[in-house]
PDB file of N, CA and C in Angstrom:
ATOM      1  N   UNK A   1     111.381  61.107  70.665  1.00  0.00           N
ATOM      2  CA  UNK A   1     110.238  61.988  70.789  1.00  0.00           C
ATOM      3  C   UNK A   1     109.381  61.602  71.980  1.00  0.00           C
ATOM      4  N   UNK A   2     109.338  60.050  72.147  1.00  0.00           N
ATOM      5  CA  UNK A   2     108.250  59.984  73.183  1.00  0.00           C
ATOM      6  C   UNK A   2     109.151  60.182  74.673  1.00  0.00           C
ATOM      7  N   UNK A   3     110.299  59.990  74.904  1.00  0.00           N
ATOM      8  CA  UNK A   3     111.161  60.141  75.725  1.00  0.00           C
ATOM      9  C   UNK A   3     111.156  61.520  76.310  1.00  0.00           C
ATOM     10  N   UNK A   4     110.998  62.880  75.491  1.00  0.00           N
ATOM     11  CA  UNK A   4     110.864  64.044  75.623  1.00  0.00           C
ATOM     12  C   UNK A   4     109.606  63.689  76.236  1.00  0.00           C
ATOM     13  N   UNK A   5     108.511  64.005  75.908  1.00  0.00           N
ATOM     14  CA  UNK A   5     107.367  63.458  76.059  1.00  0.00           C
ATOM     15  C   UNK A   5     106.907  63.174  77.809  1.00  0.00           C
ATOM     16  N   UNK A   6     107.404  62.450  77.978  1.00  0.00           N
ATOM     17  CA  UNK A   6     107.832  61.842  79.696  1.00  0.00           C
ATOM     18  C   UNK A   6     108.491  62.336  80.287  1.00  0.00           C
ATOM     19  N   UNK A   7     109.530  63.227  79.634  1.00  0.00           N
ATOM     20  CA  UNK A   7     109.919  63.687  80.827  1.00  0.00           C
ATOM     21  C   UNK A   7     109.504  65.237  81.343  1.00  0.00           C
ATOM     22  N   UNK A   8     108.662  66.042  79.932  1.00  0.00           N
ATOM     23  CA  UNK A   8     108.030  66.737  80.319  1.00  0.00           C
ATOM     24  C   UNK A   8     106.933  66.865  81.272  1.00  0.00           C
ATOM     25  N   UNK A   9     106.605  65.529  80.824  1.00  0.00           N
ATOM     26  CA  UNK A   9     105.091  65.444  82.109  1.00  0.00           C
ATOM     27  C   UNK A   9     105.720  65.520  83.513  1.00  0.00           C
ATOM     28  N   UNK A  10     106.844  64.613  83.408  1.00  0.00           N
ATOM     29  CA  UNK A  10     107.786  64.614  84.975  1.00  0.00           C
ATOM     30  C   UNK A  10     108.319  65.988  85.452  1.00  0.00           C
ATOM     31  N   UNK A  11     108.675  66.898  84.856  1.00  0.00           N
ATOM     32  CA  UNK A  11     108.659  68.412  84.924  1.00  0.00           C
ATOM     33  C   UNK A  11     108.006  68.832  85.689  1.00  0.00           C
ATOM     34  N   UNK A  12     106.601  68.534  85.016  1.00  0.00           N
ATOM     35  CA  UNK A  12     105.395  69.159  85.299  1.00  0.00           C
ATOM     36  C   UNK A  12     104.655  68.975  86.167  1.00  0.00           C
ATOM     37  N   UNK A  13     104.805  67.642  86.592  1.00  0.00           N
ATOM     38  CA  UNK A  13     104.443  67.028  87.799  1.00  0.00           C
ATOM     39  C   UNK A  13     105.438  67.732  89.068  1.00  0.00           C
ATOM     40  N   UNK A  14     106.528  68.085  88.468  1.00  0.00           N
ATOM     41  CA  UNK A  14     107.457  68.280  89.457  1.00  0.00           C
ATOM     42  C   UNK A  14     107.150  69.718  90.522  1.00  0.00           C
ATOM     43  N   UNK A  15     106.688  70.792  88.755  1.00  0.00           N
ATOM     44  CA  UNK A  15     106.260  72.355  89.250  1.00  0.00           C
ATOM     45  C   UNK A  15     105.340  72.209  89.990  1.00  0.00           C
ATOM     46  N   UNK A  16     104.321  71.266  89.476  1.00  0.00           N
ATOM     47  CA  UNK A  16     102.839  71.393  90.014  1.00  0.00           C
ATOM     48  C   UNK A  16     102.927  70.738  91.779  1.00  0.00           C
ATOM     49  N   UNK A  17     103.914  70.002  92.056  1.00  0.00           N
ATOM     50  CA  UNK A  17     103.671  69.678  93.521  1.00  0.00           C
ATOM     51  C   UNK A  17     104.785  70.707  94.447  1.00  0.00           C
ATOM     52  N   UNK A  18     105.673  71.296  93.408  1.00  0.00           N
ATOM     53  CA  UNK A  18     106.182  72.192  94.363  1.00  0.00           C
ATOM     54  C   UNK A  18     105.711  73.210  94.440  1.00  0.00           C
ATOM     55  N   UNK A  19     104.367  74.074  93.823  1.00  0.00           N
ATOM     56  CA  UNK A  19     103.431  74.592  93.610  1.00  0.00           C
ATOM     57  C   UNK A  19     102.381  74.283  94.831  1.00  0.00           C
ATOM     58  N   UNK A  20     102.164  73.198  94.611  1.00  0.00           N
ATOM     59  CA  UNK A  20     101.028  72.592  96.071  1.00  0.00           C
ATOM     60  C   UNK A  20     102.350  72.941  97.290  1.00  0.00           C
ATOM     61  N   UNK A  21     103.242  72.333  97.454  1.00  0.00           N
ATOM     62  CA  UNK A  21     103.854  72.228  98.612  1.00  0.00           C
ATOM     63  C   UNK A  21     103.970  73.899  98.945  1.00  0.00           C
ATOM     64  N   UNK A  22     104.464  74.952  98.274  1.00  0.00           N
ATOM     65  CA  UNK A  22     104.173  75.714  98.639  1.00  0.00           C
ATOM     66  C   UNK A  22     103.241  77.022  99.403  1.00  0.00           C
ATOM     67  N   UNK A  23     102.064  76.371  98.170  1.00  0.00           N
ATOM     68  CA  UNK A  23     100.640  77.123  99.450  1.00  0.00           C
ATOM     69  C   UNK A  23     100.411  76.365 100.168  1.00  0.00           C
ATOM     70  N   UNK A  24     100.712  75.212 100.798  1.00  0.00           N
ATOM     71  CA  UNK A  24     100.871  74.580 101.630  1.00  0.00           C
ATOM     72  C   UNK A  24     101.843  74.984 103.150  1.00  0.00           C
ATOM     73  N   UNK A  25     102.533  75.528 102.721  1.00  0.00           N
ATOM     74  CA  UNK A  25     103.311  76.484 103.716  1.00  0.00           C
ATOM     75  C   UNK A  25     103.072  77.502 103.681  1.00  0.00           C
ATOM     76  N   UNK A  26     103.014  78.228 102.787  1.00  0.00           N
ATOM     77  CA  UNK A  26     102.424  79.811 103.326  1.00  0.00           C
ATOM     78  C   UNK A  26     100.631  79.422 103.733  1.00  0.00           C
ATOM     79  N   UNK A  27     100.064  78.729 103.859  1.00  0.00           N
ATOM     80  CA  UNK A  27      98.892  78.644 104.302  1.00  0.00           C
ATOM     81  C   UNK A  27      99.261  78.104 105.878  1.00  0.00           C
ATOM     82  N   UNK A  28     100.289  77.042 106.361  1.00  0.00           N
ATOM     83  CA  UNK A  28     100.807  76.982 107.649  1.00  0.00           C
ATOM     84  C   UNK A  28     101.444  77.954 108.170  1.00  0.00           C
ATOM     85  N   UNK A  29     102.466  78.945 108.061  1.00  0.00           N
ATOM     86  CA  UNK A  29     102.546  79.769 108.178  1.00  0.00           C
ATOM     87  C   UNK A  29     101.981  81.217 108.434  1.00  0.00           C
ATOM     88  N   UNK A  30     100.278  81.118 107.020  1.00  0.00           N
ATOM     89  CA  UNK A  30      99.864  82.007 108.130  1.00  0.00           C
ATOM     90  C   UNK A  30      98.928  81.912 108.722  1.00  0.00           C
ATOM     91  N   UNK A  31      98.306  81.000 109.524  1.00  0.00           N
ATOM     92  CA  UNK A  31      97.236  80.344 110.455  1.00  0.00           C
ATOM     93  C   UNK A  31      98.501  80.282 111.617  1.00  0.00           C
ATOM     94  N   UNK A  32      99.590  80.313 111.081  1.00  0.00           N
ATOM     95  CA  UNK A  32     100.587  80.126 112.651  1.00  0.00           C
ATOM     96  C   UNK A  32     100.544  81.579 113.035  1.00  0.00           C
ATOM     97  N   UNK A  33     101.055  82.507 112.148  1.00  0.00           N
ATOM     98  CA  UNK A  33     100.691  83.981 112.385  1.00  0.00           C
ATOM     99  C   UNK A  33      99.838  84.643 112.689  1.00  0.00           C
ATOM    100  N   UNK A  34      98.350  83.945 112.345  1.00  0.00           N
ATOM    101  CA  UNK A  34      97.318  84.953 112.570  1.00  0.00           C
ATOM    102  C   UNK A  34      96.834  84.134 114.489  1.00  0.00           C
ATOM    103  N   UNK A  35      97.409  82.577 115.004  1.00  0.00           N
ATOM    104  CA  UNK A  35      97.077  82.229 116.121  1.00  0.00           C
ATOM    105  C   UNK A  35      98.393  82.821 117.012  1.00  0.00           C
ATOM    106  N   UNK A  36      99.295  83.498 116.466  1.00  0.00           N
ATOM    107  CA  UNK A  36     100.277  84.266 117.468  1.00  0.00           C
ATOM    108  C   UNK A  36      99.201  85.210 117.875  1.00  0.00           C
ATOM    109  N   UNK A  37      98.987  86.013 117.147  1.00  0.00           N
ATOM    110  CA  UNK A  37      98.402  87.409 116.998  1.00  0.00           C
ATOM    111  C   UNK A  37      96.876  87.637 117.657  1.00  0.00           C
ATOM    112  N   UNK A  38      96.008  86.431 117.408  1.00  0.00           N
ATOM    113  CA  UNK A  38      95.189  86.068 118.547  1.00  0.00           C
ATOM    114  C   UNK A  38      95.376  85.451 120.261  1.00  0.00           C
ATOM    115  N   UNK A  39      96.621  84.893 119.963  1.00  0.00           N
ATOM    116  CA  UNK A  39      96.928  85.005 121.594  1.00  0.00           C
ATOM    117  C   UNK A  39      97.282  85.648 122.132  1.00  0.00           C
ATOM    118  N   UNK A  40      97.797  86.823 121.695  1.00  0.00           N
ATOM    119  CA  UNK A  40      97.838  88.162 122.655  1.00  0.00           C
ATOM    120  C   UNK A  40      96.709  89.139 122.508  1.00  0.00           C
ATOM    121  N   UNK A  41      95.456  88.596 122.125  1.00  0.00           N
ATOM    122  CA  UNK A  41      93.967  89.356 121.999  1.00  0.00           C
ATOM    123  C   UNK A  41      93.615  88.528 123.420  1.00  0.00           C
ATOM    124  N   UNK A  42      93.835  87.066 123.291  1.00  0.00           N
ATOM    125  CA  UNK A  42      92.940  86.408 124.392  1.00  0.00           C
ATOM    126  C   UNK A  42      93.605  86.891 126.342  1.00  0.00           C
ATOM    127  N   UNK A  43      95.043  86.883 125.763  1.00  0.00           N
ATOM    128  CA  UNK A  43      95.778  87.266 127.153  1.00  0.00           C
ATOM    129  C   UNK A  43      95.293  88.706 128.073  1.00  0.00           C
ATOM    130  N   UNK A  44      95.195  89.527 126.927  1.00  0.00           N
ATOM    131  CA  UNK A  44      94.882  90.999 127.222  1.00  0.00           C
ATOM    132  C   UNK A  44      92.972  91.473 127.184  1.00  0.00           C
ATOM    133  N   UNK A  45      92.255  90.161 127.255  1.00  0.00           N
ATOM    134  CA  UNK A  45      91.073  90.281 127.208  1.00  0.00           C
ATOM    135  C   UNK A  45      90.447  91.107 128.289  1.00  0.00           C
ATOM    136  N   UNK A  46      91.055  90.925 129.236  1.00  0.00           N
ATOM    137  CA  UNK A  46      90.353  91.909 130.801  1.00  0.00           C
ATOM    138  C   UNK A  46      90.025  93.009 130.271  1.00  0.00           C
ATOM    139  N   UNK A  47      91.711  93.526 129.897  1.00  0.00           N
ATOM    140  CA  UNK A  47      91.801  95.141 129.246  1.00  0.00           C
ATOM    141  C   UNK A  47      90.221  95.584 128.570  1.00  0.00           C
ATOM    142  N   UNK A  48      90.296  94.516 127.389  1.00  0.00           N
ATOM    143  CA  UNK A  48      88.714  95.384 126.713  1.00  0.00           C
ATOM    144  C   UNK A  48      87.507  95.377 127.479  1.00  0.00           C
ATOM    145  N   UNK A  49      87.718  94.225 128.191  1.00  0.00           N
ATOM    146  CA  UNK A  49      86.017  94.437 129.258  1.00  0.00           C
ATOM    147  C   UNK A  49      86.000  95.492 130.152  1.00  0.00           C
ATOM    148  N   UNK A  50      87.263  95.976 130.381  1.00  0.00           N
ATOM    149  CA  UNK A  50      87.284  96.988 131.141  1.00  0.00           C
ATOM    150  C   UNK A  50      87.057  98.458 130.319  1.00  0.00           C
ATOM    151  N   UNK A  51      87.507  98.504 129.192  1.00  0.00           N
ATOM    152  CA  UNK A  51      87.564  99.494 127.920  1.00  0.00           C
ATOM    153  C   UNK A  51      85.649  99.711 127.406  1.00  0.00           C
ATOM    154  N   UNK A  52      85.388  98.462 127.939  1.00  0.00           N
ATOM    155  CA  UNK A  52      83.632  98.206 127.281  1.00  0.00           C
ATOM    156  C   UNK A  52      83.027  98.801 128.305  1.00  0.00           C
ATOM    157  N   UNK A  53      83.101  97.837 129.899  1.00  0.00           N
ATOM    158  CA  UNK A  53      82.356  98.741 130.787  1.00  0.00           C
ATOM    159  C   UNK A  53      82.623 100.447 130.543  1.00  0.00           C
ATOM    160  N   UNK A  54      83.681 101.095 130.771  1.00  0.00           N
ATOM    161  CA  UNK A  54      83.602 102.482 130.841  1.00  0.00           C
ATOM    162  C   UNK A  54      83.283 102.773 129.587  1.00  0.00           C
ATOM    163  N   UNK A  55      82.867 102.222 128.383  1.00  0.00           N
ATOM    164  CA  UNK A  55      82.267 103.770 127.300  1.00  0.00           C
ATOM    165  C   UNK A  55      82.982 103.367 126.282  1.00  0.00           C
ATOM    166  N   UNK A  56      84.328 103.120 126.428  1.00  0.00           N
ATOM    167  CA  UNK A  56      85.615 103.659 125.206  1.00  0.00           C
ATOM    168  C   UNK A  56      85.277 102.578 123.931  1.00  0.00           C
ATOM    169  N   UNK A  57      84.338 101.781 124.173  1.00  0.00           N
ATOM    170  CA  UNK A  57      84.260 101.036 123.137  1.00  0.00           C
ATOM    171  C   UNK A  57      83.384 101.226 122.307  1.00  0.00           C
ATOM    172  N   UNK A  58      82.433 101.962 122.812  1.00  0.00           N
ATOM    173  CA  UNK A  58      81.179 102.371 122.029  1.00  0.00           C
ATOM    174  C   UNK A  58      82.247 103.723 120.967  1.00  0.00           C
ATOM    175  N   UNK A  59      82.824 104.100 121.687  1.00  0.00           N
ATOM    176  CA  UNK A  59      83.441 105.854 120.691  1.00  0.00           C
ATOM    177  C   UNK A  59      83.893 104.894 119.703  1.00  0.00           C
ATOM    178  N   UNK A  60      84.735 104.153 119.807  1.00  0.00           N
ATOM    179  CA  UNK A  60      85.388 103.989 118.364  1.00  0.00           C
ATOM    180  C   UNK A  60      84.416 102.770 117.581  1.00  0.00           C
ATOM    181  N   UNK A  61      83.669 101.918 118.303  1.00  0.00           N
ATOM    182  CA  UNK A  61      82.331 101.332 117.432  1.00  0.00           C
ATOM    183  C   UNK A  61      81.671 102.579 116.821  1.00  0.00           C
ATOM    184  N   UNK A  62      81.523 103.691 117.296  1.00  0.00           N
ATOM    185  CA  UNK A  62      80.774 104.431 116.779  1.00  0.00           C
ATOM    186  C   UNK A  62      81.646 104.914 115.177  1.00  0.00           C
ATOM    187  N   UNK A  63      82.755 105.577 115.259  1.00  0.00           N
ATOM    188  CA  UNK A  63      83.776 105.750 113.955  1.00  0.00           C
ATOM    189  C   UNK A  63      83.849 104.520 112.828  1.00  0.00           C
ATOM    190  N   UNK A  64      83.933 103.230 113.447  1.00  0.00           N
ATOM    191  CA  UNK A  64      83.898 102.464 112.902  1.00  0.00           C
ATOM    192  C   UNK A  64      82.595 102.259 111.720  1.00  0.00           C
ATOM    193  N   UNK A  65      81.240 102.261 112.408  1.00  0.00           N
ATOM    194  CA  UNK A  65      80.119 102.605 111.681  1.00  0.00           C
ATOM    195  C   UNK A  65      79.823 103.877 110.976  1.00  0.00           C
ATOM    196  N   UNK A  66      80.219 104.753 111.259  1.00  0.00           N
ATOM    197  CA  UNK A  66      80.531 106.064 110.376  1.00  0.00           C
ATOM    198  C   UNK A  66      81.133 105.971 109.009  1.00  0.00           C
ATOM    199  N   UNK A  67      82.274 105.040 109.367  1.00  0.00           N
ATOM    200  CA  UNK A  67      82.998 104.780 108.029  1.00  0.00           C
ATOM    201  C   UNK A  67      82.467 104.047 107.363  1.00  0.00           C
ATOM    202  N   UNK A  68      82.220 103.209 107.998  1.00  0.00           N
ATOM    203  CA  UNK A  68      81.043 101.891 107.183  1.00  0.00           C
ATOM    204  C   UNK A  68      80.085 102.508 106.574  1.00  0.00           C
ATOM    205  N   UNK A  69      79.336 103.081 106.984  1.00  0.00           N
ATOM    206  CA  UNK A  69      78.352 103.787 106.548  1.00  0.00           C
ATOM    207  C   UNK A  69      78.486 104.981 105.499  1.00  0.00           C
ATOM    208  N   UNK A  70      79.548 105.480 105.563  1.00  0.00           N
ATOM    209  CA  UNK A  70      80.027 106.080 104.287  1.00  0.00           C
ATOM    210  C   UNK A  70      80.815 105.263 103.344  1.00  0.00           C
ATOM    211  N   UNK A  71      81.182 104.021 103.702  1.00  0.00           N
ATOM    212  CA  UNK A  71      81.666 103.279 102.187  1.00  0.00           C
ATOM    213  C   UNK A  71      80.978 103.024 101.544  1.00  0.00           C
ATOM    214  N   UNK A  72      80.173 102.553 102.799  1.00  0.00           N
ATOM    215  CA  UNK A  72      78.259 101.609 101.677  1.00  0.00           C
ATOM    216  C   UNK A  72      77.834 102.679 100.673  1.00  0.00           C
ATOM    217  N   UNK A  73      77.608 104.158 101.057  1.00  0.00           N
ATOM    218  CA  UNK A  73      77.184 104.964 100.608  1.00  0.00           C
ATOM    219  C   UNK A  73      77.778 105.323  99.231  1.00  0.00           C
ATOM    220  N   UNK A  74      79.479 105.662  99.071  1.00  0.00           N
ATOM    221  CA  UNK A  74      80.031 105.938  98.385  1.00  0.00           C
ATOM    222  C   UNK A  74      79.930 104.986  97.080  1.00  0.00           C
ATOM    223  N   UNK A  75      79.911 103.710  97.519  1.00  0.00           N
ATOM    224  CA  UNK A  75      80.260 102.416  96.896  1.00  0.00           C
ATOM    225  C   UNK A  75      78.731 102.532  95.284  1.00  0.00           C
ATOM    226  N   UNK A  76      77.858 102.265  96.614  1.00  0.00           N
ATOM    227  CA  UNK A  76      76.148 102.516  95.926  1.00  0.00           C
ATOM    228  C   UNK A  76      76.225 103.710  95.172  1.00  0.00           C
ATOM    229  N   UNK A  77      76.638 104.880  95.874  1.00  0.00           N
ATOM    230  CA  UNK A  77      76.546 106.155  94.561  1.00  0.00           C
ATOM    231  C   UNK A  77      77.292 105.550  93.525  1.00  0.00           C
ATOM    232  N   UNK A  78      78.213 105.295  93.653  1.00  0.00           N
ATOM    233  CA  UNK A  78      79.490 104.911  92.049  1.00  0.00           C
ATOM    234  C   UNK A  78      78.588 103.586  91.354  1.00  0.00           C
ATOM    235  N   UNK A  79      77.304 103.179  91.863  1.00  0.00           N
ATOM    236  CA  UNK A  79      76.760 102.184  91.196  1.00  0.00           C
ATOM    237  C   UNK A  79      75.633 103.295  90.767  1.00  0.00           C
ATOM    238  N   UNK A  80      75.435 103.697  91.132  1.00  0.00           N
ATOM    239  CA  UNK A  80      74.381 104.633  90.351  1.00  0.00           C
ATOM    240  C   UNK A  80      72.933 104.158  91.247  1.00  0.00           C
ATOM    241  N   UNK A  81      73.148 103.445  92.541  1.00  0.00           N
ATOM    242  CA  UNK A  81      72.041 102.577  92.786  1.00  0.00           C
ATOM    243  C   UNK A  81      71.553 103.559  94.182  1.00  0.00           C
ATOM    244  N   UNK A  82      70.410 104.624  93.575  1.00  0.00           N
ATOM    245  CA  UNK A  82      70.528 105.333  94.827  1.00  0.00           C
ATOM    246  C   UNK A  82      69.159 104.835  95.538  1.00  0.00           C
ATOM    247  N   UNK A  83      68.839 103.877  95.732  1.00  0.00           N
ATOM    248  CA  UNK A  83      67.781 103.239  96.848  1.00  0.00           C
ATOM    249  C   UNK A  83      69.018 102.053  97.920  1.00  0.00           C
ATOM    250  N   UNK A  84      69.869 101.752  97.393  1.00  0.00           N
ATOM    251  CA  UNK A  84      71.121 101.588  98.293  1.00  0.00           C
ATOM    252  C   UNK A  84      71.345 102.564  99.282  1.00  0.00           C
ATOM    253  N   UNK A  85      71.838 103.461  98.530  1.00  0.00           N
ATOM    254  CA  UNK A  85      72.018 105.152  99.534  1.00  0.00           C
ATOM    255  C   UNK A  85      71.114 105.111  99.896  1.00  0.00           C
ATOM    256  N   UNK A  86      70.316 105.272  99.706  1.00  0.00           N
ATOM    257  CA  UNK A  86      68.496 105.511 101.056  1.00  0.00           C
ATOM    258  C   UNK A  86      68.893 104.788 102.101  1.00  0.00           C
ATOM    259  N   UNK A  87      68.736 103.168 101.498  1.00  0.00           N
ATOM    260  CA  UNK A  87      68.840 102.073 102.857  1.00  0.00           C
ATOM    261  C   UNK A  87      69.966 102.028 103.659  1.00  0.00           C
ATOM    262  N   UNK A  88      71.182 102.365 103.172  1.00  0.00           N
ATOM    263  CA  UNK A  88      72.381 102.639 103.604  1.00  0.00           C
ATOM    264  C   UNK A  88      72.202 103.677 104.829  1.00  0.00           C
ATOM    265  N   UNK A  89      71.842 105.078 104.408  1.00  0.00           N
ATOM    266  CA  UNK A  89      71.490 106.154 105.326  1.00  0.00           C
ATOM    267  C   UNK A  89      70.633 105.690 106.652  1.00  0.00           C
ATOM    268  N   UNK A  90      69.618 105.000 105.601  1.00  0.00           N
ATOM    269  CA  UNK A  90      68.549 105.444 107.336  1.00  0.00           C
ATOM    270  C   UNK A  90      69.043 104.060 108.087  1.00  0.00           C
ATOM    271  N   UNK A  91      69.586 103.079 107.488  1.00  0.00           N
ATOM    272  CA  UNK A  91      69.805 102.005 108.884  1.00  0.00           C
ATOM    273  C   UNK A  91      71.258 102.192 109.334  1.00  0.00           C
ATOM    274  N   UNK A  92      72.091 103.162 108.774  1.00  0.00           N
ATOM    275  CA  UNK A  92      73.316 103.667 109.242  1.00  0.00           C
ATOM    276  C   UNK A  92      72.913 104.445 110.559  1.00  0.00           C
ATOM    277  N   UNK A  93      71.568 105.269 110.257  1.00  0.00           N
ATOM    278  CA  UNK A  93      71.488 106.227 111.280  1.00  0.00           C
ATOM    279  C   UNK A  93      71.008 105.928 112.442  1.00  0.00           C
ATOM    280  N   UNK A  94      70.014 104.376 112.602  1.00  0.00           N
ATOM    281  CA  UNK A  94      69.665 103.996 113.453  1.00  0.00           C
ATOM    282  C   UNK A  94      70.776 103.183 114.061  1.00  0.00           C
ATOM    283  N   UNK A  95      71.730 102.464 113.095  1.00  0.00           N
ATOM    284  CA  UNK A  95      72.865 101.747 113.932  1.00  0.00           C
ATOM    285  C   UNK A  95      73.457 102.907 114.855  1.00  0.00           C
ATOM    286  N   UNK A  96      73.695 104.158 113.920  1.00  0.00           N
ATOM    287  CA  UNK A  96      74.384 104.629 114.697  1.00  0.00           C
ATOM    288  C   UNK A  96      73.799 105.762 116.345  1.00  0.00           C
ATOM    289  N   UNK A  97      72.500 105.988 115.736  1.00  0.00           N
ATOM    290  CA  UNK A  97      71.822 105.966 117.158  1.00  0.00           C
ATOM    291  C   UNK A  97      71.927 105.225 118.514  1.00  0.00           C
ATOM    292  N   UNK A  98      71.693 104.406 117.651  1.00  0.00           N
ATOM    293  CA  UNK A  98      71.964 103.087 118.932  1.00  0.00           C
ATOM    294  C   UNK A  98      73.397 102.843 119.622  1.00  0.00           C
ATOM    295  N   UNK A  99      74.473 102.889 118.901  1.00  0.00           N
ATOM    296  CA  UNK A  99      75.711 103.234 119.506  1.00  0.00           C
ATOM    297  C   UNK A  99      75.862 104.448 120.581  1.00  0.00           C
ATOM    298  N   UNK A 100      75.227 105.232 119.858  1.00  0.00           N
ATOM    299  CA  UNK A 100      75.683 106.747 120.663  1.00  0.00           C
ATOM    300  C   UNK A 100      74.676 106.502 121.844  1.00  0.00           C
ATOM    301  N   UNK A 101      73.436 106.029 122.073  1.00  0.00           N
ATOM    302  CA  UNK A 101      72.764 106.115 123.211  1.00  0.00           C
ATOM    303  C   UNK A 101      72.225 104.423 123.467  1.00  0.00           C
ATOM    304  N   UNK A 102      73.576 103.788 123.901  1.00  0.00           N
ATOM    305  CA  UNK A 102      72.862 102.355 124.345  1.00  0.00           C
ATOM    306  C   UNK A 102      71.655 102.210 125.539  1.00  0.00           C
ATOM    307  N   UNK A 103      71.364 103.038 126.068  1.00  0.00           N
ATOM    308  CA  UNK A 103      70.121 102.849 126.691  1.00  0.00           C
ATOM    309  C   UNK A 103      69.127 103.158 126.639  1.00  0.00           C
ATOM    310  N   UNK A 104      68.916 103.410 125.299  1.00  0.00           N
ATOM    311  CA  UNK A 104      68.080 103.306 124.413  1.00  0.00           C
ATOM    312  C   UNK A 104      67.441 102.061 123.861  1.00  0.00           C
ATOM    313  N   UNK A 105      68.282 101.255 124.057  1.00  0.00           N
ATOM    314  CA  UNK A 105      68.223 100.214 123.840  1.00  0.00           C
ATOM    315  C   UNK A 105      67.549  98.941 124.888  1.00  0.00           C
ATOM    316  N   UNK A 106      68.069  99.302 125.978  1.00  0.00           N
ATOM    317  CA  UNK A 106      67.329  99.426 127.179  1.00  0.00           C
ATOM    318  C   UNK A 106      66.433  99.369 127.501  1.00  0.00           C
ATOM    319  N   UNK A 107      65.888 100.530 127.378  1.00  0.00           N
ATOM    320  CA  UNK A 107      64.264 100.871 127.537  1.00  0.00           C
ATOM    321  C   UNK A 107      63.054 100.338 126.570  1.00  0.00           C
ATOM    322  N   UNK A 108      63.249  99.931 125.081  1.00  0.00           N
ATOM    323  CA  UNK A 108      63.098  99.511 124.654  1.00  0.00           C
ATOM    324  C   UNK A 108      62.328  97.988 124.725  1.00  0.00           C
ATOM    325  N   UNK A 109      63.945  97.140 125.185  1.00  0.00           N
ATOM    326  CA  UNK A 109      63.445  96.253 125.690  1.00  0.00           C
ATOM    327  C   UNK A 109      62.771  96.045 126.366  1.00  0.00           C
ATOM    328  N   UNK A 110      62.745  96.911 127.666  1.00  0.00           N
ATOM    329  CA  UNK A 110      62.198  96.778 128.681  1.00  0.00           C
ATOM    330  C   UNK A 110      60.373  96.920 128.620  1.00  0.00           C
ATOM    331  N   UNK A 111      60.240  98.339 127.526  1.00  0.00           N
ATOM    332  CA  UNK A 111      58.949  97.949 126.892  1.00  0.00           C
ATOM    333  C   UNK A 111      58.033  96.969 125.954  1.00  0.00           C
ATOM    334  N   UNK A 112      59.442  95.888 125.633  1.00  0.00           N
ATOM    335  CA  UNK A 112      58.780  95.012 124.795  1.00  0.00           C
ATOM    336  C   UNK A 112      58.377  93.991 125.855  1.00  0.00           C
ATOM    337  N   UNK A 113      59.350  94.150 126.628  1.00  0.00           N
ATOM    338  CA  UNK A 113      59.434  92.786 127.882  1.00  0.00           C
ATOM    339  C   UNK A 113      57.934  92.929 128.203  1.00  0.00           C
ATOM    340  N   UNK A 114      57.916  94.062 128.995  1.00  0.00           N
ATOM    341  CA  UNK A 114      56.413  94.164 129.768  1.00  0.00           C
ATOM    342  C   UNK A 114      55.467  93.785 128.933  1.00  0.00           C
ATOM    343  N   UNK A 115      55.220  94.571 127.655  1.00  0.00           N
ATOM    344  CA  UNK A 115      54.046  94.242 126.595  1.00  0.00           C
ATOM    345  C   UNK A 115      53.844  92.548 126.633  1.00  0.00           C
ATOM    346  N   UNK A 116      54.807  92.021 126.217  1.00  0.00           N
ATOM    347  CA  UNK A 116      54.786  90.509 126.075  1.00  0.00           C
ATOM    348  C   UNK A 116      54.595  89.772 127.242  1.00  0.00           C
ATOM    349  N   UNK A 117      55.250  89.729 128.349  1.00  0.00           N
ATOM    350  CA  UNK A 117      55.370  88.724 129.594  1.00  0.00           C
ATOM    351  C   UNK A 117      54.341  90.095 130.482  1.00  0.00           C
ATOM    352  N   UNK A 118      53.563  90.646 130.354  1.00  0.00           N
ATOM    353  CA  UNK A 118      52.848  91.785 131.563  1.00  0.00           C
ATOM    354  C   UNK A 118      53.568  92.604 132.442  1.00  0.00           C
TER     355      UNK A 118
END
């Protein structure tokens, strides 16, 4: 009986580290995958500064916050929590103001600048 005993624990010891050893590799594996997949973000970096200067980055930042802004929304209605939806809306609308007219943003500053420094 105690023989059983021992060698169950040895079993168990056995699952439990081939258990560790395993997320142990799929956790190397995918930090190896996700630093492939970032080195061809860092190689091709020009591309987006060039995609940013002309505009094209603001259009799809802009979709991007659209959607965002309707999940938040959707999410909060299905909670029943509609001062979420309020806050959701109106700082959706100013994010998304601000996307659509970055020099707006601009000027802005430029009026805080003066106010503060003359």
């Amino acid at each position: 009986m105690e023989r059983t005993k021992k060698m169950d624990a040895m079993d168990m010891r056995k699952t439990t580290d081939r258990k560790k050893i395993g997320r142990k590799l799929s956790t190397l594996f995918g930090m190896v995958l996700l630093t492939s997949l970032c080195w061809g973000n860092v190689v091709f970096a020009t591309n987006y500064v060039e995609k940013f200067a002309s505009g094209i980055f603001f259009e799809n930042l802009l979709w991007a916050a659209i959607i965002a802004v309707i999940v938040v929304v959707f999410i909060s209605g299905i909670k029943r929590n509609y001062v979420g939806v309020l806050v959701a809306l109106i700082v959706g609308g100013i994010v998304i103001f601000f996307i659509s007219n970055p020099s707006k943003i601009q000027e802005i500053g430029n009026v805080i600048g003066g106010a503060i420094f003359g």
